[in-house]
Protein backbone atom coordinates (compact mmCIF):
# COMPACT_ATOMS: atom_id res chain seq x y z
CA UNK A 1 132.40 97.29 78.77
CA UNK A 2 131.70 97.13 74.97
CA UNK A 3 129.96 100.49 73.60
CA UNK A 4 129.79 101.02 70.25
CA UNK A 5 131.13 104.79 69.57
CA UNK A 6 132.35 105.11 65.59
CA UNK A 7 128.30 103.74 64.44
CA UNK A 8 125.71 105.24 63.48
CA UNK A 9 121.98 104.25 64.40
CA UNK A 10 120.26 104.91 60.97
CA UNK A 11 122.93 102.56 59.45
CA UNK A 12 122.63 100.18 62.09
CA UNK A 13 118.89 100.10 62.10
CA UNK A 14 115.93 100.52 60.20
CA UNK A 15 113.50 102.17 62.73
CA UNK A 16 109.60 100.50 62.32
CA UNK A 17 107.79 102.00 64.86
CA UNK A 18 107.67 103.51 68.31
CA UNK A 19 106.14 100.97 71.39
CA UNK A 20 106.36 103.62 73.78
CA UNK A 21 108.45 105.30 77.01
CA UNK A 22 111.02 103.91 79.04
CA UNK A 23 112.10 105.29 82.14
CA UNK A 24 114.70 106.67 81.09
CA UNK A 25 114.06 107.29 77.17
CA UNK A 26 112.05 105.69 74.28
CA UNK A 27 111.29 102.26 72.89
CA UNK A 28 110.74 101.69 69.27
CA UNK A 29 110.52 98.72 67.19
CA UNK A 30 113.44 98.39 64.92
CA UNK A 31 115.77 96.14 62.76
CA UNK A 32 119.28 95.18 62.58
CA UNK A 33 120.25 96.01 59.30
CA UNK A 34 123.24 93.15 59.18
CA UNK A 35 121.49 90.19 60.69
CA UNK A 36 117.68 90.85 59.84
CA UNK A 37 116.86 90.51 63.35
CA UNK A 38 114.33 92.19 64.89
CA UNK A 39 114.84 94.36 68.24
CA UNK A 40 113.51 96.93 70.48
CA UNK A 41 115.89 99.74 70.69
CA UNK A 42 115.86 102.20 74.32
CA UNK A 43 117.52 104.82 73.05
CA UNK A 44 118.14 107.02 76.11
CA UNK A 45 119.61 110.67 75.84
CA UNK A 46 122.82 111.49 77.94
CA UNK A 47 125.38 113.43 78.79
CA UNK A 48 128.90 112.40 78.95
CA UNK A 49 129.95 114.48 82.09
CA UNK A 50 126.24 113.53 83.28
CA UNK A 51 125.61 111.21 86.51
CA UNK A 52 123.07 110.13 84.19
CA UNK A 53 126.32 108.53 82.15
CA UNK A 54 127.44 106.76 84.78
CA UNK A 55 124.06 105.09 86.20
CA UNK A 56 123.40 104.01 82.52
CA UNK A 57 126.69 102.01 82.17
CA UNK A 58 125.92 100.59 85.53
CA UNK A 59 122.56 99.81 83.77
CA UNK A 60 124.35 98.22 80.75
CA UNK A 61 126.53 96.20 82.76
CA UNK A 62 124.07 94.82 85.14
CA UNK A 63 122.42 93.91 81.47
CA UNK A 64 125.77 92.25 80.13
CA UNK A 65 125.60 90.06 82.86
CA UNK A 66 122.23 88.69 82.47
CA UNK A 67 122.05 85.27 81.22
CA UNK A 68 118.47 84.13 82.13
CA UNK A 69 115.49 83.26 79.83
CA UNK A 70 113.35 85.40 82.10
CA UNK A 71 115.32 88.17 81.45
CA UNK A 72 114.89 90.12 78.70
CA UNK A 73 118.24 90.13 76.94
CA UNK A 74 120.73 92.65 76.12
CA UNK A 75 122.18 92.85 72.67
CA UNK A 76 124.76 95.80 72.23
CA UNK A 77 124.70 99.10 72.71
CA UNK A 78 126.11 102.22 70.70
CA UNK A 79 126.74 106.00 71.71
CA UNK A 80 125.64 108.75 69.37
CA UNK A 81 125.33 112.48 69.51
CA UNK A 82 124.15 112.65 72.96
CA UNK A 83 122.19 109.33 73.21
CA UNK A 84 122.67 105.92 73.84
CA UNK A 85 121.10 103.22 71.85
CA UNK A 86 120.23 99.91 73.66
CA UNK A 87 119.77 97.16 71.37
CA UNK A 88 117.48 94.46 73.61
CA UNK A 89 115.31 91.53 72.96
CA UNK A 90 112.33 91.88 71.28
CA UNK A 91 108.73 91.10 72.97
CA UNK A 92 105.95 90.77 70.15
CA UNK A 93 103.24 90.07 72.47
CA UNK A 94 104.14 93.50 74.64
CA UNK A 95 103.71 93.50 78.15
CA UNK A 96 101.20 91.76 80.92
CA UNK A 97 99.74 95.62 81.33
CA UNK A 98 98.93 95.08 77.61
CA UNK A 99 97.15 92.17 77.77
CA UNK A 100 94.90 93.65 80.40
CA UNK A 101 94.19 96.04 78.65
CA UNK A 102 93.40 94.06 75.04
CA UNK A 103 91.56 91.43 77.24
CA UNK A 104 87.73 91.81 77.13
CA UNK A 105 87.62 91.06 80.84
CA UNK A 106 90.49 93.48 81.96
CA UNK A 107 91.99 90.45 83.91
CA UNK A 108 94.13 87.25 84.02
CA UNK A 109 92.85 83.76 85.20
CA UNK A 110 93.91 82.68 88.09
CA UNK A 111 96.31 79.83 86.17
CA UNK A 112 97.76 82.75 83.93
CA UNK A 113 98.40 84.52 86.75
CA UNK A 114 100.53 81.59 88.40
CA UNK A 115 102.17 81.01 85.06
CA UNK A 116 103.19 84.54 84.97
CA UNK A 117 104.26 84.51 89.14
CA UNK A 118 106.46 81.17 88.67
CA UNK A 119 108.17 82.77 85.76
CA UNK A 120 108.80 86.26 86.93
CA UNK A 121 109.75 84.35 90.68
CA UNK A 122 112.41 82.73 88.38
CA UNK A 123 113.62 85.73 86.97
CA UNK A 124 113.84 87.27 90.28
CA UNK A 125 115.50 84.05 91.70
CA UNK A 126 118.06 84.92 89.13
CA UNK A 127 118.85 88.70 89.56
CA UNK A 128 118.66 88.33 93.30
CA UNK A 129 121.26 85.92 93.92
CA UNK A 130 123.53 87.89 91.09
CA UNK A 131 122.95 90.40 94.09
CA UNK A 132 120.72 92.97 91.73
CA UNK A 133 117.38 94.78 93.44
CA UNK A 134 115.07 95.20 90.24
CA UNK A 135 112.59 97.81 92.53
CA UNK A 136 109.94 98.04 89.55
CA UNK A 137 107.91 94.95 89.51
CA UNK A 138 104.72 95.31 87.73
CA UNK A 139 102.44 94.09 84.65
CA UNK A 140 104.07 96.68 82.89
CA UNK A 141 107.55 95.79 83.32
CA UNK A 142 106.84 92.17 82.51
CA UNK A 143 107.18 91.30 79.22
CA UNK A 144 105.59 87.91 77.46
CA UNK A 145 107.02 85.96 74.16
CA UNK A 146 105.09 83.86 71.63
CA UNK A 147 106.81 81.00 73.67
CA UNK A 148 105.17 81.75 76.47
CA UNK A 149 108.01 82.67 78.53
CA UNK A 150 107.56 86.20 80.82
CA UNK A 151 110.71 88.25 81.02
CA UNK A 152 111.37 90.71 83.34
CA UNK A 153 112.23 94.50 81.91
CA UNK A 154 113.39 97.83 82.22
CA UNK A 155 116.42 97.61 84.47
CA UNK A 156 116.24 101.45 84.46
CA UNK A 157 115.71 101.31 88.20
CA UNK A 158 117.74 98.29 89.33
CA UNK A 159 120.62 98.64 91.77
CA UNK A 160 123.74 96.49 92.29
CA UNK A 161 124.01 95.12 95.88
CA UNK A 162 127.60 94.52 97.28
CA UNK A 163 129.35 91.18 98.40
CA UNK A 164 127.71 91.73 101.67
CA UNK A 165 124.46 93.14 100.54
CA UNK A 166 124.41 96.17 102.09
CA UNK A 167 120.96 97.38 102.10
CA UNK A 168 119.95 100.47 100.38
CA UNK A 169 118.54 103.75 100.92
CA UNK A 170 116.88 105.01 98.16
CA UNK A 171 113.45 105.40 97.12
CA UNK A 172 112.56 105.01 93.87
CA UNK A 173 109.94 103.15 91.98
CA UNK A 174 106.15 103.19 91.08
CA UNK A 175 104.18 104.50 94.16
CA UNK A 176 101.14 101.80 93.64
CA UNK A 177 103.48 98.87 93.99
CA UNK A 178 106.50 100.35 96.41
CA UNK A 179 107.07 98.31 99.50
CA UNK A 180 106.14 100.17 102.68
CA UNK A 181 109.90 100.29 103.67
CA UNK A 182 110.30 101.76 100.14
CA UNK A 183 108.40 104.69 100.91
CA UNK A 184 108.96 104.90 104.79
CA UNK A 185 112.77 105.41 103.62
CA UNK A 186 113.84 102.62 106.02
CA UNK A 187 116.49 100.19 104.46
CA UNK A 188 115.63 97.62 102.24
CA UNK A 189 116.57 94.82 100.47
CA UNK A 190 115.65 92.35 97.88
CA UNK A 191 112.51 91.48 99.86
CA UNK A 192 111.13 94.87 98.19
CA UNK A 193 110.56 93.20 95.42
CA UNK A 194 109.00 90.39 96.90
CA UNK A 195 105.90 92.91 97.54
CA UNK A 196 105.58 94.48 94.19
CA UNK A 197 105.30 90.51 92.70
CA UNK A 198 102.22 90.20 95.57
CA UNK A 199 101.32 93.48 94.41
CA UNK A 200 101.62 92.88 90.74
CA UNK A 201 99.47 89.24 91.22
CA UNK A 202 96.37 91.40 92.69
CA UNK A 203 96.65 93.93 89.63
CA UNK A 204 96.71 90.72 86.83
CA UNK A 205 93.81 88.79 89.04
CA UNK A 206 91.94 92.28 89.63
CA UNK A 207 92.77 94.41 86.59
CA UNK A 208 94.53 96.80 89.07
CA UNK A 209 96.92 97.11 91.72
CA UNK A 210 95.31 98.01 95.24
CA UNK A 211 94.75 101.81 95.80
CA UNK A 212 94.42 102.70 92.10
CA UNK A 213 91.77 104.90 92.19
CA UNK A 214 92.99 107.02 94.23
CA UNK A 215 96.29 109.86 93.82
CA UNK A 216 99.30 108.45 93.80
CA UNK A 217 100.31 110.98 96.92
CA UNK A 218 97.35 109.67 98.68
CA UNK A 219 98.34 106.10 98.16
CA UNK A 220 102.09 106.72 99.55
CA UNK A 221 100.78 107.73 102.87
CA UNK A 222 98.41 104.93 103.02
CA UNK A 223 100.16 102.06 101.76
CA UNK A 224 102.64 101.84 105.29
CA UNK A 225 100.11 102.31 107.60
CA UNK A 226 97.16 100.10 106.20
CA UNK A 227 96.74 96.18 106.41
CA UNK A 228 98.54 94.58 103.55
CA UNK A 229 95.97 94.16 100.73
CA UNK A 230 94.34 91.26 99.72
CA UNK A 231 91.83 90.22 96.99
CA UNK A 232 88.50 91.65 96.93
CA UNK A 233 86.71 88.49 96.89
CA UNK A 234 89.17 85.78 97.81
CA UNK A 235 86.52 83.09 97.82
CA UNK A 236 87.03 83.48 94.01
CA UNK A 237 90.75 82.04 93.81
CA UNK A 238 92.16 79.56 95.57
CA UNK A 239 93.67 78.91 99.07
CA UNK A 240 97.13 78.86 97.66
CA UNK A 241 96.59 82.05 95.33
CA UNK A 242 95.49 83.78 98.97
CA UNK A 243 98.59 82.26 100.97
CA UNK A 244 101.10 83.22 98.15
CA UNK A 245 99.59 87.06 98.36
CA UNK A 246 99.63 86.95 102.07
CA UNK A 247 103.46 85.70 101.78
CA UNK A 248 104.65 88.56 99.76
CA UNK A 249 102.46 91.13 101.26
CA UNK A 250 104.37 90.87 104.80
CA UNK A 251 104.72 94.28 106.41
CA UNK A 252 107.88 93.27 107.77
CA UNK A 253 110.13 93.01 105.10
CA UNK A 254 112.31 90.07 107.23
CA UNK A 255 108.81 87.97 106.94
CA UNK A 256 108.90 88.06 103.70
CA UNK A 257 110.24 84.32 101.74
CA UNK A 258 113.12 84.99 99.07
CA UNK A 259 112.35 84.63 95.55
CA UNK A 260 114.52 81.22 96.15
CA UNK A 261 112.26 80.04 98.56
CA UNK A 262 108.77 80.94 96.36
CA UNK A 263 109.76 78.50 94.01
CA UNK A 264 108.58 75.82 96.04
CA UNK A 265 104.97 77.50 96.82
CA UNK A 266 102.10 75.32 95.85
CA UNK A 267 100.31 77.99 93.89
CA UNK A 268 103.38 78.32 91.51
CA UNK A 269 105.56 74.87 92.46
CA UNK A 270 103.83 73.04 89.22
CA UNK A 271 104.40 75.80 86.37
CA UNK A 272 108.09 76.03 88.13
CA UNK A 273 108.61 72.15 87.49
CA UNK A 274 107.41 72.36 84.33
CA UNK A 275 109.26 75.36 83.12
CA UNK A 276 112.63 73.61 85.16
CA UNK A 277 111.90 70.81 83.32
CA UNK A 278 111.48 71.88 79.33
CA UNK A 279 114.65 73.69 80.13
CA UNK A 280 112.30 77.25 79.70
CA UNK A 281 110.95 76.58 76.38
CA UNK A 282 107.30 78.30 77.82
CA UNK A 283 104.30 77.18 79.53
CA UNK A 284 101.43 76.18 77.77
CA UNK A 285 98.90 78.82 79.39
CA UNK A 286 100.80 81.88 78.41
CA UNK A 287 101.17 80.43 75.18
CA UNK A 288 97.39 80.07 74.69
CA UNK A 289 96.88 84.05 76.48
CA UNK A 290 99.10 85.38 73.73
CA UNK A 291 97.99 83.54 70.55
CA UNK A 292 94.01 84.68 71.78
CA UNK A 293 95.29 88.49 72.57
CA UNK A 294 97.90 88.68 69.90
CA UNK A 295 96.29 90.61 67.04
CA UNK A 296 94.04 92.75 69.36
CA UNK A 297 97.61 93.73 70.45
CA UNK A 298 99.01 94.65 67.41
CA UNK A 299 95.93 96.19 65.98
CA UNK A 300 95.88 98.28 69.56
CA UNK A 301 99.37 99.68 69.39
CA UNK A 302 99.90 102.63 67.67
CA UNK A 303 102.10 102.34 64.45
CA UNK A 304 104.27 105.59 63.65
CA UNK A 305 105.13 105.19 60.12
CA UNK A 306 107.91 107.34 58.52
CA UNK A 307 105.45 109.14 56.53
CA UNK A 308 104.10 110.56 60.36
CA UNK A 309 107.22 111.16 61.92
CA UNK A 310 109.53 111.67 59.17
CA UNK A 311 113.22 108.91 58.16
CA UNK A 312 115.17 107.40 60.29
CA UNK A 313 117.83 110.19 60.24
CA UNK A 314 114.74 112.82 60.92
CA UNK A 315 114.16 109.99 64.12
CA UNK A 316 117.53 109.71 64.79
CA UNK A 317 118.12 114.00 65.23
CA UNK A 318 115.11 113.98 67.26
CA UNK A 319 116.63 111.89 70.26
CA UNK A 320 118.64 114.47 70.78
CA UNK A 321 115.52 116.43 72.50
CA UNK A 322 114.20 113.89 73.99
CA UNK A 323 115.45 115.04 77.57
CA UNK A 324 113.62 118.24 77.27
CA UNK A 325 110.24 116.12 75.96
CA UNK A 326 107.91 116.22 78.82
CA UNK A 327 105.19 114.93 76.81
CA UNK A 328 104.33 112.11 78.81
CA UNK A 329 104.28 111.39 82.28
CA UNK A 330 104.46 108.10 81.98
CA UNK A 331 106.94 105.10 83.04
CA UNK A 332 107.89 102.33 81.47
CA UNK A 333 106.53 100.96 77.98
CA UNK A 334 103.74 103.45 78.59
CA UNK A 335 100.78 102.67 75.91
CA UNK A 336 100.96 105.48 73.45
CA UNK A 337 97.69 106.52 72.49
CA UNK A 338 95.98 109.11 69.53
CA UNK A 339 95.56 111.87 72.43
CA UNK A 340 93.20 109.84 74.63
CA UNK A 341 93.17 107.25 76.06
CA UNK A 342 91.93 104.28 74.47
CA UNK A 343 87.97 102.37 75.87
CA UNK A 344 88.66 100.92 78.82
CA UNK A 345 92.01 102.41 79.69
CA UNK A 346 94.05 101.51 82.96
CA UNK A 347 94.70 105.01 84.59
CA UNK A 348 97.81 103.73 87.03
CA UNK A 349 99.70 101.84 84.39
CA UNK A 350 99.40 104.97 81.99
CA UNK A 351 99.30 108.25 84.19
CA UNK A 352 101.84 106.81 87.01
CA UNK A 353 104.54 104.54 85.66
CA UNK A 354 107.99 104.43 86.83
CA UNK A 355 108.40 107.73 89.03
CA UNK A 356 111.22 108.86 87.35
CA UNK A 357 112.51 112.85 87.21
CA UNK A 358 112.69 114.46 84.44
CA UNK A 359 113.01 117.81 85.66
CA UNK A 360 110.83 120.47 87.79
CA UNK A 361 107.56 120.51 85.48
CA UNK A 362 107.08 116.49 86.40
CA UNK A 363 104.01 116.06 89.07
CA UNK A 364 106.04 112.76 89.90
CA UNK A 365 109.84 112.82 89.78
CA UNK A 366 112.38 110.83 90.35
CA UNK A 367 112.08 109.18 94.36
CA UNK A 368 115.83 109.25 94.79
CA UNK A 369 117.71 109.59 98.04
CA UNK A 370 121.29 109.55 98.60
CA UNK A 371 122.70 105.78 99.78
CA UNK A 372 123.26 105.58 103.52
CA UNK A 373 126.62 104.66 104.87
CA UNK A 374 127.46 101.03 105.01
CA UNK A 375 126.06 99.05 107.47
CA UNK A 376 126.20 95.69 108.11
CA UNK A 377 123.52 93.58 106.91
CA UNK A 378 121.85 92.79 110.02
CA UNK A 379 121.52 96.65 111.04
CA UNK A 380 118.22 98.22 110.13
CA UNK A 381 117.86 101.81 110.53
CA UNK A 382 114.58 102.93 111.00
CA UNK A 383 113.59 106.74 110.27
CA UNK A 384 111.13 108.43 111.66
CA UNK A 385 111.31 111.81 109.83
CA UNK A 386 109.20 112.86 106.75
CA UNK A 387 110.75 111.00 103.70
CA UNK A 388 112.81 113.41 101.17
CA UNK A 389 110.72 113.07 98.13
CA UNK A 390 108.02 114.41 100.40
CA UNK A 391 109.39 117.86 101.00
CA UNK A 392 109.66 117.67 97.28
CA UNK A 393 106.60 117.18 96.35
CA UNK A 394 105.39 120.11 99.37
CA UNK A 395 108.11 122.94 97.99
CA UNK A 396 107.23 122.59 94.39
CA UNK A 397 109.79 123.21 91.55
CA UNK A 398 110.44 126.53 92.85
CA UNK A 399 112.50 124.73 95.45
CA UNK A 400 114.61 122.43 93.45
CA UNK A 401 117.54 124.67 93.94
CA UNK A 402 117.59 123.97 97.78
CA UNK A 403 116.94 120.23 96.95
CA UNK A 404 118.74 118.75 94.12
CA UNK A 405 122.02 118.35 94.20
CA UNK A 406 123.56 119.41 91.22
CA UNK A 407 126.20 117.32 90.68
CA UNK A 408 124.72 113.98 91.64
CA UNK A 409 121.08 115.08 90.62
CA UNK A 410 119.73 113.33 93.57
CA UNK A 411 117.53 114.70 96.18
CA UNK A 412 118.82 115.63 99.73
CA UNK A 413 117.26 113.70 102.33
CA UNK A 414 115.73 116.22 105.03
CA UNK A 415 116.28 116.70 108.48
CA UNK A 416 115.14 114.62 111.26
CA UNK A 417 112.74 117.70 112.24
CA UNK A 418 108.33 117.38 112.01
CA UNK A 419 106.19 119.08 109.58
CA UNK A 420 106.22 122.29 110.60
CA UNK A 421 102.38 123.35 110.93
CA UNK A 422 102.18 124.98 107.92
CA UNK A 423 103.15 122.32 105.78
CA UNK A 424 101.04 119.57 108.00
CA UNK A 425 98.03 122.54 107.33
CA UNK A 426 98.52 122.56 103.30
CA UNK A 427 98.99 118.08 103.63
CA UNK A 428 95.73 118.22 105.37
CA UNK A 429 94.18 120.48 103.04
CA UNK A 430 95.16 118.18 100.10
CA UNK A 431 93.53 115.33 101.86
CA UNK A 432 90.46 117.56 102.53
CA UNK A 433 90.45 118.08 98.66
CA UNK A 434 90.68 114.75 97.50
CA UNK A 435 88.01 114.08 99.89
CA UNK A 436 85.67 116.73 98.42
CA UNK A 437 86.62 115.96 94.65
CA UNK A 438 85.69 112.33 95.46
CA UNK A 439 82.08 113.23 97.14
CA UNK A 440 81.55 115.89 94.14
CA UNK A 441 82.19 112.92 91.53
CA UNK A 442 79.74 110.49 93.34
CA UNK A 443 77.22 113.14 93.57
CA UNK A 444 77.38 114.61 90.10
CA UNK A 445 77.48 110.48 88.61
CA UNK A 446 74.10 110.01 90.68
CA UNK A 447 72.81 113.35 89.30
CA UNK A 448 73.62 112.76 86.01
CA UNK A 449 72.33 108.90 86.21
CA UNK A 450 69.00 109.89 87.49
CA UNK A 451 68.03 112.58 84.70
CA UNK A 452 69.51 110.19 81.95
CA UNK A 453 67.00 107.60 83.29
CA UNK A 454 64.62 110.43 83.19
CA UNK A 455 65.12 111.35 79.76
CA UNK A 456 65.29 107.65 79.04
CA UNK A 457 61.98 107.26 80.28
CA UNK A 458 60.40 110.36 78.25
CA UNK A 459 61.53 108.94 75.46
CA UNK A 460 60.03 105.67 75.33
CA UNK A 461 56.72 107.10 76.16
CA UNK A 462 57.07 109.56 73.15
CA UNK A 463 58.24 106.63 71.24
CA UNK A 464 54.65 104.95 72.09
């Protein structure tokens, strides 16, 4: 594949401003100096004897191969002093997370969110039968243009499946949208990203994916051995909004449809037809969501100018630490904020994006577990032990030496062996904790709510 070796980015480029964090670098705004044409630039930092090297040319040529308008496209790429710059499509109107977050209601209509299913369906249509798992679907990772066309993102996670599709066996992804086979460590398939769409229609319909308020830890144990979700109020939406959910929201992976077969759902079929039919020039709807949400957008993202973080070449040296930056927890296009977060802030989308690792300090690394042996398609292995990014998150960074391999900087998957008891005692008292921190919230909200309305009160008699 083509990458770029003898350029360099600040005469390439003309850097405007930073959008935020991919997950596996940074995003900015920029220009192509030659063709005037604006881009967003992942410039991600790597190491040429690195694993990471070799996952991020799989990345690029997984990209070089996707021709799809509901794709975000791949432009070029160049390599320089340690980082690679990927030159990609460019996304004025952000992300669907965005407009949740610019929207005074927090949440999509039931049509936008069908607009937004039939095209990302379409996109996943697309990488599914190139044989490609994207294993991050969510608002965040979906991308809208003044068209109103929604493109699928951030390939940073996305695996290529073999002629036979040999299922996988690594976990990786965002824990409030991972398919329970995901995080039970079982093999999967495409059908995993069948549940993060039915996932990812709850958080655009509800403002939030299922399980959001509570820890991300909390939500992986909960999320394979509770009901699938559903709406809170489904006598809102329609029958075929619920039916769609229900569809993608199979436990069982092998009841899930395929992306192929969504296409003809009745809560999606017509913005499908219509989108098959104008050859993808955009539906209407999405159109209409970005032209009312696009200048709260740009007046909401934060603009770096050079004057704050110095010239292009000062930008450009930077990169270079950008492995070591553990500034932000975040996954993909992350909203980058003034040091808080902004009224009306989505805690999952901006505290737990894309898990990825980034080294020991990370409260959420990378969910990576070394591929099983090939099996053939129709075998399923089911494991009952404790899933390896588990043991991680019990040991702590103090253990990384016993679980990280450090050559393929992925982690060992454990033993078939239980919890021993001291590790199910410290789980329990985590649980225990998050139990107490919740009842200590509710009761210091009602505390502080009754002597406001108490103080509330004195005052308008004063006032009197």
């Amino acid at each position: 594949m083509s990458v770029a070796q003898d350029k360099v980015p600040n005469d390439e480029y003309e850097v405007l401003e930073a959008l935020g964090e991919g997950s596996y670098g940074k995003v900015f705004k920029a220009m192509h100096r030659r063709s005037a044409r604006v881009v967003a630039l992942k410039v991600v930092p790597v190491e040429s004897d690195d694993k990471d090297m070799a996952d991020l040319l799989k990345e690029i040529k997984i990209l070089q191969k996707c021709q799809s308008p509901y794709i975000v496209q791949y432009h070029g790429s160049l390599l320089y002093e340690g980082s690679m710059w990927i030159e990609m499509e460019f996304c004025e109107a952000g992300s669907v997370a965005d407009m949740l977050r610019v929207s005074p209601a927090g949440v999509l209509s039931e049509k936008e969110v069908a607009a937004v299913c039939a095209n990302v369906v379409k996109g996943l249509a697309y990488l599914h039968e190139q044989r490609n798992i994207h294993r991050d679907i969510k608002a965040g990772n979906v991308l809208l243009s003044s068209s109103g066309l929604a493109k699928l993102a951030d390939f940073g996670v996305s695996a290529q499946l073999t002629n036979t599709i040999n299922k996988r066996k690594t976990v990786i992804g965002t824990p409030f949208w991972m398919a329970p086979e995901v995080i039970q460590e079982t093999q999967y398939d495409c059908k995993a990203d069948i549940w993060s769409l039915g996932i990812t229609a709850i958080e655009m319909a509800e403002g939030d994916p299922p399980l959001a308020s509570m820890h991300p830890m909390r939500a992986i144990f909960l999320i394979p051995s509770r009901p699938s979700p559903t709406l809170k109020e489904p006598a809102q939406y329609s029958p075929a909004f619920s039916d769609f959910l229900a569809l993608c929201l199979k436990k069982n992976a092998a009841d899930r449809p395929s992306a192929a077969d969504l296409l003809s759902h009745p809560f999606i079929k017509r913005d499908v037809e219509r989108l098959e039919a104008t050859h993808a020039a955009g539906l209407p709807v999405l159109q209409e969501l970005v032209d009312r949400n696009l200048e709260a957008i740009s007046t909401d993202r934060v603009h770096i100018t050079m004057t704050e973080s110095g010239d292009a070449s000062t930008m450009v040296a930077s990169t270079r630490r950008m492995s070591t930056d553990a500034s932000s927890d975040c996954g993909t296009m992350v909203y980058r904020g003034t040091g808080s977060a902004p009224s009306g802030a989505r805690d999952t989308t901006e505290l737990y994006g894309t898990v990825v690792h980034r080294g020991a300090s990370d409260a959420f690394g990378t969910m990576v577990a070394k591929d099983s042996p090939q099996k053939p398609p129709t075998q399923i292995e089911r494991t009952p032990a404790e899933p390896s990014f588990m043991k991680y998150f019990r040991l702590g960074s103090g253990s990384d030496a016993n679980l990280l391999d450090a050559k393929n900087s992925t982690i060992r998957p454990t033993s078939t062996t239980v919890l021993s008891a001291s590790a199910k005692s410290v789980t329990q008292a985590l649980l225990q904790l998050e139990d107490k921190y919740e009842k200590d919230r509710v009761a210091l909200e009602k505390a502080y709510l009754l002597e406001k309305a108490q103080l509330e009160a004195q005052l308008a008699t004063l006032m009197h």
